[in-house]
C-alpha atoms as a PDB file:
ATOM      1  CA  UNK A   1      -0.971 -17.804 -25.191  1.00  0.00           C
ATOM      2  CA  UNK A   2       1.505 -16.728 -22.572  1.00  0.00           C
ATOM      3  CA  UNK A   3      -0.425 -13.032 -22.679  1.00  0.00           C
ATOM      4  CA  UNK A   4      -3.390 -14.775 -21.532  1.00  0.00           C
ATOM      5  CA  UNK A   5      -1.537 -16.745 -19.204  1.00  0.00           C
ATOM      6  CA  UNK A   6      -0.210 -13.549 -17.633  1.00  0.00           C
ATOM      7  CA  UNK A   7      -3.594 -11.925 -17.259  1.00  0.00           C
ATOM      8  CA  UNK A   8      -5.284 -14.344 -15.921  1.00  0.00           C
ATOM      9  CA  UNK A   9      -2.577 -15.108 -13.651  1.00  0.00           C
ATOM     10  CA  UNK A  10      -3.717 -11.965 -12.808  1.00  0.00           C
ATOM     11  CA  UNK A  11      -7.122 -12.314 -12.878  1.00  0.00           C
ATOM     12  CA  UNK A  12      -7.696 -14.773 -10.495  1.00  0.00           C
ATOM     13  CA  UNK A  13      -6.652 -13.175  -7.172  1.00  0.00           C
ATOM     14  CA  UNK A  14      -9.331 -10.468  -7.925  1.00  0.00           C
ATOM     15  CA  UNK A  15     -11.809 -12.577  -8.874  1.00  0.00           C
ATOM     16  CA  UNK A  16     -11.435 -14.252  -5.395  1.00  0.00           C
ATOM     17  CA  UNK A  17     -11.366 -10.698  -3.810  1.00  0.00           C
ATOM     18  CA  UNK A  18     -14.787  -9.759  -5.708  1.00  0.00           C
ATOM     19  CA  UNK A  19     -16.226 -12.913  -3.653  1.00  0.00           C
ATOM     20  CA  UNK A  20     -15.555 -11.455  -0.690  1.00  0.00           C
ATOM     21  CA  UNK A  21     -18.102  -9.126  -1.573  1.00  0.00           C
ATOM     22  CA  UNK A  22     -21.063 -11.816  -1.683  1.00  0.00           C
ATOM     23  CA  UNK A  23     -19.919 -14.090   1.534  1.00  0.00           C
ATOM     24  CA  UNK A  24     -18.378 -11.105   3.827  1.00  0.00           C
ATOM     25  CA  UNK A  25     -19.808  -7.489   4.806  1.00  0.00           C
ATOM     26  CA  UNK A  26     -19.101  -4.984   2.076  1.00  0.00           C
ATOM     27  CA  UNK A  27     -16.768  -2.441   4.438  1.00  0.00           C
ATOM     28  CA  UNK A  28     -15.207  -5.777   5.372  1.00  0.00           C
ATOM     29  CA  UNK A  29     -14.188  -6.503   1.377  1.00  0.00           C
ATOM     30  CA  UNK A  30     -13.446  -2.698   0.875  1.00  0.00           C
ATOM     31  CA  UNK A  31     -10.977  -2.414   3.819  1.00  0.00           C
ATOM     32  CA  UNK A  32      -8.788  -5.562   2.438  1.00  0.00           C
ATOM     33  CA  UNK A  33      -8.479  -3.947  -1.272  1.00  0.00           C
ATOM     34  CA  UNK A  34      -7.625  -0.525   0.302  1.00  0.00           C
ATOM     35  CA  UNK A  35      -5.150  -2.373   2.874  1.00  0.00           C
ATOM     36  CA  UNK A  36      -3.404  -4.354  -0.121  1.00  0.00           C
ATOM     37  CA  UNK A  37      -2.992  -1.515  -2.485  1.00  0.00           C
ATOM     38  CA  UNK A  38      -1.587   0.572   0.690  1.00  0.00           C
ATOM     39  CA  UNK A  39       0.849  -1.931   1.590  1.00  0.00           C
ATOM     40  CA  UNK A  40       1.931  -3.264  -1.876  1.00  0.00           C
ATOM     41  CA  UNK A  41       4.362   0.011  -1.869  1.00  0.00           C
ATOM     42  CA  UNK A  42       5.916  -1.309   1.452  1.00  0.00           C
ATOM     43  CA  UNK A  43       6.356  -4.469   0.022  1.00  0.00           C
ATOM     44  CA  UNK A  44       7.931  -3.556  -3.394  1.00  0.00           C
ATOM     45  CA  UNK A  45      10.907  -1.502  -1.109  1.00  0.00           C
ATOM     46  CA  UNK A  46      11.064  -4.083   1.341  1.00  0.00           C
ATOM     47  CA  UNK A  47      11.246  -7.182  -0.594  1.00  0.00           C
ATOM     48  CA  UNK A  48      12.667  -6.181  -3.535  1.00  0.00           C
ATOM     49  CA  UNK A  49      14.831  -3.209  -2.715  1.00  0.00           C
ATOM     50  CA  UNK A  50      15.903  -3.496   0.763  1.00  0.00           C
ATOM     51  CA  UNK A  51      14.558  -0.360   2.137  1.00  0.00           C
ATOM     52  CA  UNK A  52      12.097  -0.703   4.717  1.00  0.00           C
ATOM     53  CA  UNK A  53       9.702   2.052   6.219  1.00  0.00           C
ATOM     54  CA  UNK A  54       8.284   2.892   8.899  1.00  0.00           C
ATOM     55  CA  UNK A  55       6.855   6.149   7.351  1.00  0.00           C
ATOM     56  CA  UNK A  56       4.493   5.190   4.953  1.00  0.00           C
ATOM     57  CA  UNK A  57       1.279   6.795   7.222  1.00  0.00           C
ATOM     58  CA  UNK A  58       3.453  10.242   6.312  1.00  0.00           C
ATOM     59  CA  UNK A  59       2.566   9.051   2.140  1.00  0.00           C
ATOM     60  CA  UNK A  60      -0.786   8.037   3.204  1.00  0.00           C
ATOM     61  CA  UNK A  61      -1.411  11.398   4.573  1.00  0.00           C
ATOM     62  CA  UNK A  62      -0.324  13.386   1.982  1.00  0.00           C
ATOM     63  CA  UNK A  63      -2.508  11.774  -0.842  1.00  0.00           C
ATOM     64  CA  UNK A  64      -5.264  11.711   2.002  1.00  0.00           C
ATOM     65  CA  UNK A  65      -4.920  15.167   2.725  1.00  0.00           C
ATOM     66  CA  UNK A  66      -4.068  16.567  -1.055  1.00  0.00           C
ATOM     67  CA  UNK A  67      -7.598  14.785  -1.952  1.00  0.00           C
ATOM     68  CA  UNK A  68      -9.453  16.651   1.670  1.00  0.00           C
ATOM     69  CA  UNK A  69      -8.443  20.055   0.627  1.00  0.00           C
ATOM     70  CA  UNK A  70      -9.848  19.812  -3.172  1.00  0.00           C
ATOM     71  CA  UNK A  71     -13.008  18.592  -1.513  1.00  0.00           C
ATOM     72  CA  UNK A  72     -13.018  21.530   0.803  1.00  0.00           C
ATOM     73  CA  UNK A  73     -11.959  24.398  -1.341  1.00  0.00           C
ATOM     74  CA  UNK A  74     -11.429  23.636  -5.062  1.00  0.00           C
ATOM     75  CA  UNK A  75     -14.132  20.765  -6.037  1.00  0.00           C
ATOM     76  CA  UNK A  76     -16.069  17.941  -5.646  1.00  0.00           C
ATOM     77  CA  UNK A  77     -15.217  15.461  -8.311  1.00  0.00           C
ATOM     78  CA  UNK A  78     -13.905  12.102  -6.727  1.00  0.00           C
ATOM     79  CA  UNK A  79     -11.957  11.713  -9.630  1.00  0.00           C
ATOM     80  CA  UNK A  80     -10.037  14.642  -9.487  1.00  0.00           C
ATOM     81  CA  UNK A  81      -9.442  14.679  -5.822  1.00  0.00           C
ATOM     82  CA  UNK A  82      -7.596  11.052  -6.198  1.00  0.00           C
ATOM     83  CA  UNK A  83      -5.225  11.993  -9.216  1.00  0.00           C
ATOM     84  CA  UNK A  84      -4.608  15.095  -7.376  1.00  0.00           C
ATOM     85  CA  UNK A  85      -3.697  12.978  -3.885  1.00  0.00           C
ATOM     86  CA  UNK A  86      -1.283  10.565  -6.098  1.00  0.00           C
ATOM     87  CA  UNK A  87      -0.046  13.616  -7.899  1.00  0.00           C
ATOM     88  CA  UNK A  88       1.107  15.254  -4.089  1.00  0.00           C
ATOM     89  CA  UNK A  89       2.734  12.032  -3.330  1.00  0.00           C
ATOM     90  CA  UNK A  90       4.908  11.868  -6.531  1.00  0.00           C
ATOM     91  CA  UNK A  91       5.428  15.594  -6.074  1.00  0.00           C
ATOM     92  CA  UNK A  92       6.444  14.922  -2.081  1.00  0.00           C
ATOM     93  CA  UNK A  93       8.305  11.905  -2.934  1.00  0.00           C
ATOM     94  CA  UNK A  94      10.549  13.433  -5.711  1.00  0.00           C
ATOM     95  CA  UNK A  95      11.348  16.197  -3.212  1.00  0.00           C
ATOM     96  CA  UNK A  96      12.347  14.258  -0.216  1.00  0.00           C
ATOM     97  CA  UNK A  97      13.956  10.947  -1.909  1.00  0.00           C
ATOM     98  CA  UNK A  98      16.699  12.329  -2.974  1.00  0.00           C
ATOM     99  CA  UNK A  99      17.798  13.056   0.882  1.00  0.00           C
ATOM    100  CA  UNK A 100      15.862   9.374   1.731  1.00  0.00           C
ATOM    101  CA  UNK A 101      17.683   6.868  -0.516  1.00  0.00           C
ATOM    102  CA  UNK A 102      20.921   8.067  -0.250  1.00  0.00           C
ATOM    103  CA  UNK A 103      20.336   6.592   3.608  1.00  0.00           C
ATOM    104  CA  UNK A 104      21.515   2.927   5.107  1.00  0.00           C
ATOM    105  CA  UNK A 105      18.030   0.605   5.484  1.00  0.00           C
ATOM    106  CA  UNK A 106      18.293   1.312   8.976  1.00  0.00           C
ATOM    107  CA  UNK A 107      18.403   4.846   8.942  1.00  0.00           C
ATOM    108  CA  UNK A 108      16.133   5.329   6.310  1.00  0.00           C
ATOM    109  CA  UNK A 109      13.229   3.300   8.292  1.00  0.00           C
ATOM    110  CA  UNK A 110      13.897   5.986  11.072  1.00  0.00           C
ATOM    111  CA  UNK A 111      14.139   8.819   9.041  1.00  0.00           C
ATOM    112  CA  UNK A 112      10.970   7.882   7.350  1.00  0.00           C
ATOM    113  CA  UNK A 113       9.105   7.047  10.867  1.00  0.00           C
ATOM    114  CA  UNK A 114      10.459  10.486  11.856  1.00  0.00           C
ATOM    115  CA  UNK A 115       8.568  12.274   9.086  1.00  0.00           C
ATOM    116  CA  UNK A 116       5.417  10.055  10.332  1.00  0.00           C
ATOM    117  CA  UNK A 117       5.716  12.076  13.670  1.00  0.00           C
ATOM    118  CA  UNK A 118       6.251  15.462  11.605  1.00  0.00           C
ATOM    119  CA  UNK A 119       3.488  15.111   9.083  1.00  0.00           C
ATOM    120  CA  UNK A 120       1.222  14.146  12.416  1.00  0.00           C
ATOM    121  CA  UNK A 121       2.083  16.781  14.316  1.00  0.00           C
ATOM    122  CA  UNK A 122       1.785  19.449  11.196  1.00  0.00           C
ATOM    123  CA  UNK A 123      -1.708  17.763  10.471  1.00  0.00           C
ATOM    124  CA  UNK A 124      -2.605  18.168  14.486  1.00  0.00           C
ATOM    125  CA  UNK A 125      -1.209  21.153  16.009  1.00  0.00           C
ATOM    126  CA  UNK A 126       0.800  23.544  13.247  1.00  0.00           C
ATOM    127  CA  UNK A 127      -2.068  23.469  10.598  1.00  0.00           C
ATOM    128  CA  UNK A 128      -4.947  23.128  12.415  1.00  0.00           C
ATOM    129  CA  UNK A 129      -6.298  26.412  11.227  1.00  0.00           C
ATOM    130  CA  UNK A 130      -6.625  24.629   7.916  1.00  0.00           C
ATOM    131  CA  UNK A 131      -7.103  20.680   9.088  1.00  0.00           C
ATOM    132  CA  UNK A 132      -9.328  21.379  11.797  1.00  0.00           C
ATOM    133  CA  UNK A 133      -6.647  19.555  14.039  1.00  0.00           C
ATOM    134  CA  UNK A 134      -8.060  16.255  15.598  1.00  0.00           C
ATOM    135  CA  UNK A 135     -11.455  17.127  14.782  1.00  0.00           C
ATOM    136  CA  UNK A 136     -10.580  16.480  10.627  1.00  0.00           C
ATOM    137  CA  UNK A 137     -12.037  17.508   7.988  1.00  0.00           C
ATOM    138  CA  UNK A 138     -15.693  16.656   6.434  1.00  0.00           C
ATOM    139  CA  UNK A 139     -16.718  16.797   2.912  1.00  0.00           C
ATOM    140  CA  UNK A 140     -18.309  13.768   2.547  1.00  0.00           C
ATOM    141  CA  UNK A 141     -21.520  15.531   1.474  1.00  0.00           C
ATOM    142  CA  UNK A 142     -19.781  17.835  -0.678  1.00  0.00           C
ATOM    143  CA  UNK A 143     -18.464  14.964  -2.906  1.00  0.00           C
ATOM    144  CA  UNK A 144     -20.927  14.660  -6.040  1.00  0.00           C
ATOM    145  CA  UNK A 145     -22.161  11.482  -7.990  1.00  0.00           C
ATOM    146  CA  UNK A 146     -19.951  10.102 -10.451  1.00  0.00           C
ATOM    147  CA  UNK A 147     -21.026   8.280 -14.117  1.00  0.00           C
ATOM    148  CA  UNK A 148     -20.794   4.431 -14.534  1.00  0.00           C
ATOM    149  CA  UNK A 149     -19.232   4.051 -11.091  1.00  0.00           C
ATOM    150  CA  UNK A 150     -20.676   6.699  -8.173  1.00  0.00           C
ATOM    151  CA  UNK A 151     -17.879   6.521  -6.029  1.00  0.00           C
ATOM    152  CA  UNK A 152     -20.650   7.695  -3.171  1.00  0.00           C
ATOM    153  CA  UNK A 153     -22.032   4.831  -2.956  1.00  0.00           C
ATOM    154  CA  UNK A 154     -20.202   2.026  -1.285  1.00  0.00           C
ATOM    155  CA  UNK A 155     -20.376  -0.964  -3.548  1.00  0.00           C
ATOM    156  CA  UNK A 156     -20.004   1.452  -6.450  1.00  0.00           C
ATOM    157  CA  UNK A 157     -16.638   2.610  -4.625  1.00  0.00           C
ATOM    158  CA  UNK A 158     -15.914  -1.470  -4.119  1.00  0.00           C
ATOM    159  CA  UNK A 159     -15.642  -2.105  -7.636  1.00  0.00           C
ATOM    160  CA  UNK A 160     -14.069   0.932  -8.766  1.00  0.00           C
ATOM    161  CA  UNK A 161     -11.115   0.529  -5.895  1.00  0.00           C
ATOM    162  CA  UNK A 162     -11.036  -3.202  -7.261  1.00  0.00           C
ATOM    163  CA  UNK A 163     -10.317  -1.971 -10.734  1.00  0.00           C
ATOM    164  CA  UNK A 164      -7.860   0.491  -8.988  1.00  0.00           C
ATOM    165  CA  UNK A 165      -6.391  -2.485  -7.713  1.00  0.00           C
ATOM    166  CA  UNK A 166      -5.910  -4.953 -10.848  1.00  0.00           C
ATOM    167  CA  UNK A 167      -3.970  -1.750 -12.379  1.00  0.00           C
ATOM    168  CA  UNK A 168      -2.065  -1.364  -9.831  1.00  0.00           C
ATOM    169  CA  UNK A 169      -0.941  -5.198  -9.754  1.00  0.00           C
ATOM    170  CA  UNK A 170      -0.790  -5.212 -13.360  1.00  0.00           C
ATOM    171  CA  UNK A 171       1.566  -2.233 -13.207  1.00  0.00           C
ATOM    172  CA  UNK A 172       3.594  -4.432 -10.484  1.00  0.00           C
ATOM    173  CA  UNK A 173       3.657  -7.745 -12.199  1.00  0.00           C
ATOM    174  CA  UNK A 174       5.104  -5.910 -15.347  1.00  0.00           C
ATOM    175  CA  UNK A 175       7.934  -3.963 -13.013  1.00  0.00           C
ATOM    176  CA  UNK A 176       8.772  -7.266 -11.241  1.00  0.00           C
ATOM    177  CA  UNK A 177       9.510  -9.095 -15.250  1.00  0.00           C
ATOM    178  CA  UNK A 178      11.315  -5.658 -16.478  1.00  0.00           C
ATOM    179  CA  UNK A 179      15.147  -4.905 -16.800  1.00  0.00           C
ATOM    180  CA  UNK A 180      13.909  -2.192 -14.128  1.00  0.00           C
ATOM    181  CA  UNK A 181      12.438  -5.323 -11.470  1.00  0.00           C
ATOM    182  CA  UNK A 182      16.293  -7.073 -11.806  1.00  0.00           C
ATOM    183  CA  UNK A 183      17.928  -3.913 -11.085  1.00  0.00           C
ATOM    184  CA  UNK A 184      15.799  -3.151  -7.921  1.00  0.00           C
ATOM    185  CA  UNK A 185      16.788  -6.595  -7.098  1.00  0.00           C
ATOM    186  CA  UNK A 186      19.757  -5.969  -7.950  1.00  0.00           C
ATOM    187  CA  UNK A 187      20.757  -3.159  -5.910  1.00  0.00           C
ATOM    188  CA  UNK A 188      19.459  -5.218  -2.704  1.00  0.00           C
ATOM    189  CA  UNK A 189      21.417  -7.716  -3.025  1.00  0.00           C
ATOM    190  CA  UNK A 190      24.949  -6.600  -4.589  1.00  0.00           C
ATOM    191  CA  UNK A 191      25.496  -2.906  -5.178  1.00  0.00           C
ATOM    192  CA  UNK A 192      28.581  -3.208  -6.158  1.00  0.00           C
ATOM    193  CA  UNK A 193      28.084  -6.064  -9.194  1.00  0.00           C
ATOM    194  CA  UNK A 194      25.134  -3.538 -10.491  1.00  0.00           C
ATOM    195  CA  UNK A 195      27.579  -0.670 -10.685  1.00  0.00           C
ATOM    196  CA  UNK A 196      30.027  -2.489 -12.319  1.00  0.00           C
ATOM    197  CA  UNK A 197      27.489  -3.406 -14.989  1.00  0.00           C
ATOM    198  CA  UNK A 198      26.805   0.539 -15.454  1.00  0.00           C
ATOM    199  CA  UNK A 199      23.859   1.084 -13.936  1.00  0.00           C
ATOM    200  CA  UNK A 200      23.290   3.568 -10.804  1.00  0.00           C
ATOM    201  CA  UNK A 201      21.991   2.305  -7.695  1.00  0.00           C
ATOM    202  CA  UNK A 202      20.562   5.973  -6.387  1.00  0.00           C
ATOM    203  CA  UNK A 203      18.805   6.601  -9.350  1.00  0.00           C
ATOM    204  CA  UNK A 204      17.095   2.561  -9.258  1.00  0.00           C
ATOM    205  CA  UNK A 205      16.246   3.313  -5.744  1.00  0.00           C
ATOM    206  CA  UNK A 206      15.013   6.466  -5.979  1.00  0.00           C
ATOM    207  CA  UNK A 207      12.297   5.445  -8.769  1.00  0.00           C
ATOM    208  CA  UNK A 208      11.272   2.591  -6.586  1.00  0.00           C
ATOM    209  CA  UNK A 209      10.741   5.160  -3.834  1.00  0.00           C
ATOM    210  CA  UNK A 210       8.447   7.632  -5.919  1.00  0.00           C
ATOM    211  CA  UNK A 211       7.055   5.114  -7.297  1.00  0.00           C
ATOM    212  CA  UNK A 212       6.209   3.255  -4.211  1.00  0.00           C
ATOM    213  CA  UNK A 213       5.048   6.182  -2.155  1.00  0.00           C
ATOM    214  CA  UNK A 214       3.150   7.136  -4.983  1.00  0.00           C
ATOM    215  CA  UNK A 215       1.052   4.107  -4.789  1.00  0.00           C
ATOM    216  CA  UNK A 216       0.494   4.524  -1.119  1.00  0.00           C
ATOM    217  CA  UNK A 217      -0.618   8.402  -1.590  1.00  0.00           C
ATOM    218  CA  UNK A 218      -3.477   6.999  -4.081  1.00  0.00           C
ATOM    219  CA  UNK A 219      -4.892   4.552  -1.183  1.00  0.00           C
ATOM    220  CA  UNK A 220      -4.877   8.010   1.373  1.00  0.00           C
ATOM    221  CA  UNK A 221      -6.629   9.085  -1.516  1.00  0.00           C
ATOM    222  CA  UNK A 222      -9.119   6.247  -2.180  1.00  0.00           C
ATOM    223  CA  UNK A 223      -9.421   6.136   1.854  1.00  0.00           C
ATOM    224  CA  UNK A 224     -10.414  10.251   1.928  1.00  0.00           C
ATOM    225  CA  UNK A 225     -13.118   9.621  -0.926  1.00  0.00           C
ATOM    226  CA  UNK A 226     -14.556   6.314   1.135  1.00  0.00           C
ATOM    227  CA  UNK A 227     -14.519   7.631   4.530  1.00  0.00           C
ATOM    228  CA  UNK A 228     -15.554  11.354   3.364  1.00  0.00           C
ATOM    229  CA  UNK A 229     -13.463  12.282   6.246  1.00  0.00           C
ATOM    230  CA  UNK A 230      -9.806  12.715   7.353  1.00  0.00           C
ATOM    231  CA  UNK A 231      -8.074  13.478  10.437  1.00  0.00           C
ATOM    232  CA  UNK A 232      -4.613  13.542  11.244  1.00  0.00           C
ATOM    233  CA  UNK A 233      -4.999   9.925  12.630  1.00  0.00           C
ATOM    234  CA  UNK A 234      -4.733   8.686   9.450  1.00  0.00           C
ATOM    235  CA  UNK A 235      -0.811   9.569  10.137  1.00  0.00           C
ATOM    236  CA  UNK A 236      -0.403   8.128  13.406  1.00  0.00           C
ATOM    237  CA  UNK A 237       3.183   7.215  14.599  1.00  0.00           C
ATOM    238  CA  UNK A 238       1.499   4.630  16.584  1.00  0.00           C
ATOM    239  CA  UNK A 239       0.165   2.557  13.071  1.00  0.00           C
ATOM    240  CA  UNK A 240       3.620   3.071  11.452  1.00  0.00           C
ATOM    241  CA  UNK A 241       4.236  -0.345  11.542  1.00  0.00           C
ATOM    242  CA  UNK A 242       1.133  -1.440  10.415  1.00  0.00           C
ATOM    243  CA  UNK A 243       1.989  -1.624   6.403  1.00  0.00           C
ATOM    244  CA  UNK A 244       5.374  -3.568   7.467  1.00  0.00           C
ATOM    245  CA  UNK A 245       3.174  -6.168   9.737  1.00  0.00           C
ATOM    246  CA  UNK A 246       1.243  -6.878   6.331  1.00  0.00           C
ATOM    247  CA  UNK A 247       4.054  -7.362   4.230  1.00  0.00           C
ATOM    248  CA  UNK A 248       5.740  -9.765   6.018  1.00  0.00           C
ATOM    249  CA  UNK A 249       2.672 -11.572   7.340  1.00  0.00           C
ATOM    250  CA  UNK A 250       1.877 -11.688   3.337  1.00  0.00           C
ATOM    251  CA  UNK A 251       5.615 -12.660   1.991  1.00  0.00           C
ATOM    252  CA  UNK A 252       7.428  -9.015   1.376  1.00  0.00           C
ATOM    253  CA  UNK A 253       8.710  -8.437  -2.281  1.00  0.00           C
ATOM    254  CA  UNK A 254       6.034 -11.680  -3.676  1.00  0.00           C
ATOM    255  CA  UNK A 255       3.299 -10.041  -5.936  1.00  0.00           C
ATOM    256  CA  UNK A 256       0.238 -11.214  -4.019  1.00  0.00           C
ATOM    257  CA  UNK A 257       1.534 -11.027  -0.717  1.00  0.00           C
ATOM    258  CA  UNK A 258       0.005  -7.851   0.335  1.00  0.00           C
ATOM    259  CA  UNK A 259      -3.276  -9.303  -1.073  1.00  0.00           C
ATOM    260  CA  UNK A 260      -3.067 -12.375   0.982  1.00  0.00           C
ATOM    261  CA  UNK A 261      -1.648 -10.184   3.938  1.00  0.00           C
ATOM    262  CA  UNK A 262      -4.191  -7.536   3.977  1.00  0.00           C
ATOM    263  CA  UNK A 263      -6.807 -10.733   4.208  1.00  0.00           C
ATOM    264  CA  UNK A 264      -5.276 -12.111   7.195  1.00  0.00           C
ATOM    265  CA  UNK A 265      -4.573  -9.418   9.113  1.00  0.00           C
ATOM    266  CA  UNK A 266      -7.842  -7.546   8.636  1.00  0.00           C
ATOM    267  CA  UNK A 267      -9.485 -10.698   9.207  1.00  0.00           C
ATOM    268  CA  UNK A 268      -7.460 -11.836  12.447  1.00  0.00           C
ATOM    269  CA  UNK A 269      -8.138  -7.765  13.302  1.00  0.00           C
ATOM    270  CA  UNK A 270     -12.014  -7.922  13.460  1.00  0.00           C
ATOM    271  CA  UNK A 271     -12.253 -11.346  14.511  1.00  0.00           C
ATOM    272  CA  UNK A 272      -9.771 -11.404  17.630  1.00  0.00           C
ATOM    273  CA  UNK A 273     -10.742  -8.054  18.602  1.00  0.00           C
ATOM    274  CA  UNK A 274     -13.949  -9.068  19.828  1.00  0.00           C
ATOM    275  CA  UNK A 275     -12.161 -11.997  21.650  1.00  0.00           C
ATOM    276  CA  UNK A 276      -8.673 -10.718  22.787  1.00  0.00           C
ATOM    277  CA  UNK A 277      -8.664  -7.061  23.920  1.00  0.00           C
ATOM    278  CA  UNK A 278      -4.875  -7.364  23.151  1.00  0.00           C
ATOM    279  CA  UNK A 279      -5.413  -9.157  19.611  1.00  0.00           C
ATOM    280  CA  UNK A 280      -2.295  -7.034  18.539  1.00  0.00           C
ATOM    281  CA  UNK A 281       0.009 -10.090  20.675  1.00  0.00           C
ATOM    282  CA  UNK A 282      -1.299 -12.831  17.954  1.00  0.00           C
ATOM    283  CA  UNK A 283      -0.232 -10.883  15.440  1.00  0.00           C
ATOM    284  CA  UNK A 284       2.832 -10.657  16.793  1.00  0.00           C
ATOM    285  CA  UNK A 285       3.826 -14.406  18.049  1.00  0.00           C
ATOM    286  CA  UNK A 286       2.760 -14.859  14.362  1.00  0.00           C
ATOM    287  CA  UNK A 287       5.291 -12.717  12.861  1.00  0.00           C
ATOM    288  CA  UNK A 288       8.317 -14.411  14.897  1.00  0.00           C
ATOM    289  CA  UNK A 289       7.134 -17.834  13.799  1.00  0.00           C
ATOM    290  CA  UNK A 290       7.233 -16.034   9.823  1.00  0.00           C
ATOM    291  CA  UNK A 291      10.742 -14.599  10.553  1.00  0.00           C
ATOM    292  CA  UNK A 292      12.499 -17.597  11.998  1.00  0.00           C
ATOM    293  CA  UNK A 293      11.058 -19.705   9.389  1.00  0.00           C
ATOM    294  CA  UNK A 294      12.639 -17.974   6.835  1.00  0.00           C
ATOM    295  CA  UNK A 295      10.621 -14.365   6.375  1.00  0.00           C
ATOM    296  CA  UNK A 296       8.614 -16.114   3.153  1.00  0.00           C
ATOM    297  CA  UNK A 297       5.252 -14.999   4.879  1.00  0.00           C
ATOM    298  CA  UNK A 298       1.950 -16.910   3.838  1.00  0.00           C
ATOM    299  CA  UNK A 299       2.155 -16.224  -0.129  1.00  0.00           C
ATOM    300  CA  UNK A 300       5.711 -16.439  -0.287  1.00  0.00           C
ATOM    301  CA  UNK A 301       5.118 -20.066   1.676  1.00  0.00           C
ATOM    302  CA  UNK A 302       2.253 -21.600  -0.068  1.00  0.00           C
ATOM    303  CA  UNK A 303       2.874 -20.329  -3.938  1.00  0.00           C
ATOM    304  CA  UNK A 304       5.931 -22.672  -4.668  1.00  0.00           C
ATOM    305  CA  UNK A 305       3.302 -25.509  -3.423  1.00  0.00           C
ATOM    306  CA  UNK A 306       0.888 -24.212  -5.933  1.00  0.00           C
ATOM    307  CA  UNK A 307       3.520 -23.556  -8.551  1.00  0.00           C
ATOM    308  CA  UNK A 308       4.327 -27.471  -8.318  1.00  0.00           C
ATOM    309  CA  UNK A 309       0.594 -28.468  -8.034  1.00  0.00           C
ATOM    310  CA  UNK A 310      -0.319 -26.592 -10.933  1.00  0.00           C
ATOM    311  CA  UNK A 311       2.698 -28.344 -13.167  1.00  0.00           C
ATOM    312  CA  UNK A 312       1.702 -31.578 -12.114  1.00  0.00           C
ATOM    313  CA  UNK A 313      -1.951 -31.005 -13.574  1.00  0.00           C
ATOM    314  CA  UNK A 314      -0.503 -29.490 -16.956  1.00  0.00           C
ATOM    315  CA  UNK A 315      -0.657 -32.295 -19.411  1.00  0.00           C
END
């Protein structure tokens, strides 16, 4: 009984997102599952490590860019070209944590912003021989159909990133019950009582950051094999911040939180946009009201609430 309980725990928040599909416009519903499986990386550091980043466009370009050069020169299955972008961001992340995670939080959010700027300007200037610089690269018509799910089509690609999605969460949910989930927590909030009890902080962190930037490499990824296009944009210094905006406005280190953030703020994004040239201000008079109430975000507010609403129903 409690196995079903946990999967349809589960469940439900995807079932909700698969509605979006009949009441809002499908690129609408595909943006908010690519946003919240981008962002739940961000969150996992953030809330339940204590490491926030400012550099997860950098991870977003490497799986983005990993999948574009497959496409371009080696093949055309979607497939392939998105275990190949989340294999270049485990690959990139084992090679750079190390140096990362040994950092303070507030020097490893700059650090990690800094190699934002680097990957953008490699992407731009140094390899445009090979990226095509801000003109990107094309291969949308080079990708071929897929069985079952043809990941060229777009509400093919809407289920199959929404299946993408309930793994990833699943794979989340069972890291945040683990012996691995406490540590993380652990490590964020007393170093030295998680030594003591034999267990090393650097390693704990480090996993968290492969596996975190891992995660966000397979939405560049998913994004190169929806857009059929990537340019070194998709790095910008000046969008840095947008995966920590989500987190918070969502409730950093809750499960759903980047699900309910990724609604709100791509919501709030096409809707004040064609209202407030400067819709970015909202956003952020939002954010102080989330921070000096206590930095529990919308999830992190309203499931308690539903945690007591549901008990009270329970016979």
């Amino acid at each position: 009984m409690s196995a079903v309980r946990w999967w349809a725990s589960l469940a439900l928040p995807f079932a909700l997102l698969a509605l979006l599909r009949v009441f809002l416009p499908l690129p609408f519903a595909i943006e908010v599952v690519l946003v919240s499986i981008y962002t739940i990386g961000c969150s996992f550091l953030f809330g339940r490590v204590g490491l926030i980043s400012f550099g997860q466009p950098a991870y977003l370009a490497v799986g983005a860019y990993a999948a574009a050069f497959y496409f371009t020169d080696f093949g055309s299955n979607p497939y392939i070209g998105i275990l190949i972008g989340c294999a270049a961001g485990a690959v990139a992340s084992l090679l750079i944590g190390p140096i990362f995670v040994r950092l303070r939080s507030d020097y490893f959010a700059l650090v990690n912003l800094a190699l934002a700027v680097i990957i953008y300007f490699l992407m731009q200037k140094a390899l445009a021989p090979l990226t095509n610089g801000d003109n990107g690269m094309w291969f949308l018509t080079s990708l071929e159909p897929t069985p079952l799910l043809d990941l060229t089509r777009p509400d093919h690609f809407f289920v199959f990133a929404l299946l993408v999605g309930f793994l990833v969460w699943a794979f989340y949910k069972y890291l945040d019950g683990s012996i691995y989930g406490a540590c993380c927590l652990g490590t964020k909030i007393n170093e030295d009582k998680l030594t003591f009890l034999g267990y090393d902080n650097f390693s704990i962190r480090l996993m968290a950051f492969v596996i975190a930037n891992t995660t966000t490499a397979l939405a560049g990824a998913l994004y190169a094999v929806y857009l059929g296009f990537v340019s070194p944009e998709i790095t910008s210094p000046t969008r840095a911040v947008d995966p920590v905006v989500v987190a918070i406005l969502g409730g950093a280190g809750t499960l759903f939180g980047p699900i309910v953030g990724a609604v709100a703020y791509t919501g709030m994004k096409d809707v004040l946009s064609r209202i407030f040239g400067n819709w970015e201000l909202f956003i952020g008079f939002l954010l102080v009201v989330i921070m000096l109430s206590g930095e529990q975000g919308i999830w992190g507010t309203l499931e308690p609430q539903l945690k007591k609403l549901i008990m009270r129903k329970l016979p």
